[in-house]
Protein backbone atom coordinates (compact mmCIF):
# COMPACT_ATOMS: atom_id res chain seq x y z
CA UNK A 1 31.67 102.17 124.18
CA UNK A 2 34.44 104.16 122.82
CA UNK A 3 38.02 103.30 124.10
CA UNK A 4 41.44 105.32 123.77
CA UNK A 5 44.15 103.36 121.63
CA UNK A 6 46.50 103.07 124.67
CA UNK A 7 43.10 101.96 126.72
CA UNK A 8 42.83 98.97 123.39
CA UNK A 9 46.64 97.96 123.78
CA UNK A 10 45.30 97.01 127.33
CA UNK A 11 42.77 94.63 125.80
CA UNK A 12 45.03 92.64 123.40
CA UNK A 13 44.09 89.04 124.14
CA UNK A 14 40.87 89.48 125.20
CA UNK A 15 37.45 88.86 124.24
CA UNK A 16 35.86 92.18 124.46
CA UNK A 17 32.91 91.43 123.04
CA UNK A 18 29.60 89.26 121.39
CA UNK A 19 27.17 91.02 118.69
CA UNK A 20 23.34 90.24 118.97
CA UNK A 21 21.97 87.53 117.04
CA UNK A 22 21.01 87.99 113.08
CA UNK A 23 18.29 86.15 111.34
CA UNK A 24 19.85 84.32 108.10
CA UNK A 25 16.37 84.80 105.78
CA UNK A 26 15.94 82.98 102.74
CA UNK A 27 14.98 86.60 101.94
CA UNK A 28 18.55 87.77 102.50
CA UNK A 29 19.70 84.59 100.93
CA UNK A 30 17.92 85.48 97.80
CA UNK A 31 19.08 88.76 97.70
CA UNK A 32 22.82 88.28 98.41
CA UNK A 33 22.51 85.82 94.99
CA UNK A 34 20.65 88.09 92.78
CA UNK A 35 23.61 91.03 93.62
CA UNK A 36 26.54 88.65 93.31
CA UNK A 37 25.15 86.57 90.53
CA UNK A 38 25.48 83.43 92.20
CA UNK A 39 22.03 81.66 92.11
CA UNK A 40 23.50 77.85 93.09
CA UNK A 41 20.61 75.61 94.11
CA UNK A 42 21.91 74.51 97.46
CA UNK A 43 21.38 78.75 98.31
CA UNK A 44 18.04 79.50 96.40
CA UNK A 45 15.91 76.58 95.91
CA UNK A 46 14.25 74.87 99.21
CA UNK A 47 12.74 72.67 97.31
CA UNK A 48 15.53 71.07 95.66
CA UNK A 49 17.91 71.59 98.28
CA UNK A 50 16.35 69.27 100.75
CA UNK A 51 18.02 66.51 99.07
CA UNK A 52 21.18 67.89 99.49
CA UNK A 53 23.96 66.90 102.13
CA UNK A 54 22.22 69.84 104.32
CA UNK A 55 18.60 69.01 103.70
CA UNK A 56 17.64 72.87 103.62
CA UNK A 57 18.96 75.79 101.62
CA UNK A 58 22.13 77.72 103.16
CA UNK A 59 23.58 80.88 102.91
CA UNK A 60 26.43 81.73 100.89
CA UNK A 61 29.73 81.89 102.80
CA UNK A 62 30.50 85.22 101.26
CA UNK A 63 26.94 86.34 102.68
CA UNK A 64 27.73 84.99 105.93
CA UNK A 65 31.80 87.09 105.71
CA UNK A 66 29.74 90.05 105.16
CA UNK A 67 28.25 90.22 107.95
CA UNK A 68 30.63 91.26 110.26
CA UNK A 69 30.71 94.46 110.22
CA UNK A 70 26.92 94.73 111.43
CA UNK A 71 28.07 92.34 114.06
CA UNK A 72 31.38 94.35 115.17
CA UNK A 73 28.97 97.32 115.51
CA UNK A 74 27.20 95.45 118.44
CA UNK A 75 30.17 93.06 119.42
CA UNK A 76 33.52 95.58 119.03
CA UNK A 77 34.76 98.59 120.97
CA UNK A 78 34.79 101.84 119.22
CA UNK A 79 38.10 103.70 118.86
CA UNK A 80 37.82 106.94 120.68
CA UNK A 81 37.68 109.73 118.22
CA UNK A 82 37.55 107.53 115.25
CA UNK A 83 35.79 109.44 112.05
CA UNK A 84 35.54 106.30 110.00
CA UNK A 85 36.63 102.99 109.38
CA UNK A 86 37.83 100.16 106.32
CA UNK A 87 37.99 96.66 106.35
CA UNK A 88 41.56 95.78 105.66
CA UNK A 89 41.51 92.42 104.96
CA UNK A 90 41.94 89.15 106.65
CA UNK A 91 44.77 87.08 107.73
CA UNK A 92 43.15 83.74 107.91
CA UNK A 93 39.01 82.50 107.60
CA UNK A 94 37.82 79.65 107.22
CA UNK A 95 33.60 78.27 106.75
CA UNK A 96 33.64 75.86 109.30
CA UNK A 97 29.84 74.84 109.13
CA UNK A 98 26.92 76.06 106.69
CA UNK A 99 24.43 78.46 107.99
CA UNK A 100 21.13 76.90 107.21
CA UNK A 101 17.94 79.16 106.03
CA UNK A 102 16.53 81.02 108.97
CA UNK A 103 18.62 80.16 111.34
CA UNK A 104 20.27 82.78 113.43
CA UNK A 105 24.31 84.08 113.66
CA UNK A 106 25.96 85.91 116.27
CA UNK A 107 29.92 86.54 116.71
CA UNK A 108 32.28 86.73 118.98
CA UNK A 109 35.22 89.17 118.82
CA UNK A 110 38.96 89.15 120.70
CA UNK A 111 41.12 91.76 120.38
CA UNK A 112 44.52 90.43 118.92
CA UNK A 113 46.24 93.48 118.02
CA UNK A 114 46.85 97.03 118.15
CA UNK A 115 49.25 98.72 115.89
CA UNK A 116 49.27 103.08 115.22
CA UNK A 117 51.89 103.17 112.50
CA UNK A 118 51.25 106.72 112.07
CA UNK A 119 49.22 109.34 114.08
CA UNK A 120 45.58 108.79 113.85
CA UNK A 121 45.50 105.15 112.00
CA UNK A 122 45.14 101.88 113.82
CA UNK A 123 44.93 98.97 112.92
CA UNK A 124 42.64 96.40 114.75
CA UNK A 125 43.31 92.93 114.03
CA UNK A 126 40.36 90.83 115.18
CA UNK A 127 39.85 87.24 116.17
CA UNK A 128 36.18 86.73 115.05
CA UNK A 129 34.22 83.28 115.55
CA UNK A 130 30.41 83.07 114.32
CA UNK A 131 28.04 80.51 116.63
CA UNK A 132 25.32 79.41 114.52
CA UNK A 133 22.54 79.35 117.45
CA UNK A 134 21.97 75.27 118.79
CA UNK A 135 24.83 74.09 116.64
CA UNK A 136 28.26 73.10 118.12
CA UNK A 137 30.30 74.39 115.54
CA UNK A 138 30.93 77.60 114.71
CA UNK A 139 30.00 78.87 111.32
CA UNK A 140 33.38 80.76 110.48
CA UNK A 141 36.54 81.54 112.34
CA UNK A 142 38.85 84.49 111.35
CA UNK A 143 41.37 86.58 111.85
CA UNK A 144 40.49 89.89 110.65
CA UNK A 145 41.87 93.17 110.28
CA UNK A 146 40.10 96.69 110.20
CA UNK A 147 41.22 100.12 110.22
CA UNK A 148 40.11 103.22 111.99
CA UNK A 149 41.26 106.83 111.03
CA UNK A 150 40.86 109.42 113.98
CA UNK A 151 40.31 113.24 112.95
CA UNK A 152 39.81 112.81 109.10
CA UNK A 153 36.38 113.97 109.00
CA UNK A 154 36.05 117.79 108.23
């Protein structure tokens, strides 16, 4: 659902929304290594990692960052108007717990800020925690910041 920016000032403080769930494959796993070059045992080989501390492969936290912006398509309001968007960066994040091989993620978004500096860029600053289904604590929390640009797009 697509909201004005005045309409998102209005929502500041407020969870506004959860994304579905996402399978974390060994597949993806596997994948996000080969691209970033970072092939560590605990991520890539089930065998060996069942005698680590987690007794299964996990996902890379890096893997599990990046996928926030599938989740804030299901878990964020739009910005009415808004031709495209950019991650900006983050204030704080933090891996609280690893994501284990095919289990499933989900997160869950507040609105903490609204700021238009200039005429057709806002800034959304998000607080974002990931639930790692049947575990009690949450994969990652953050704070993190996108922006939207409104009638850029020819």
């Amino acid at each position: 659902m697509s909201y004005s920016v005045d309409d998102l000032r209005g929502m500041v403080g407020q969870k506004v929304g959860t994304s579905r769930w996402f399978d974390m494959t060994q597949a993806m796993i596997d994948a996000h290594a080969q691209v970033v070059q970072d092939d560590q045992w605990i991520h890539t080989d089930p065998e060996r990692a069942k005698a680590s501390p987690f007794g299964t492969t996990v996902a890379h936290g890096f893997l599990t960052l990046g996928m926030l912006p599938a989740m804030a398509y299901d878990g964020c309001p739009e910005v009415a108007g808004s031709d495209m968007g950019v991650n900006y960066g983050l204030n704080r994040m933090r891996f609280l717990a690893p994501v284990p091989a095919g289990s499933r993620i989900r997160a869950h978004f507040t609105l903490n800020g609204v700021d238009e500096r200039r005429p057709g860029e806002v800034t959304l600053t998000w607080g974002v925690e990931m639930e790692i289904e049947g575990q009690d604590r949450p994969a990652l929390v953050a704070e993190w910041i996108n922006r939207r640009y409104i009638g850029v797009a020819a």
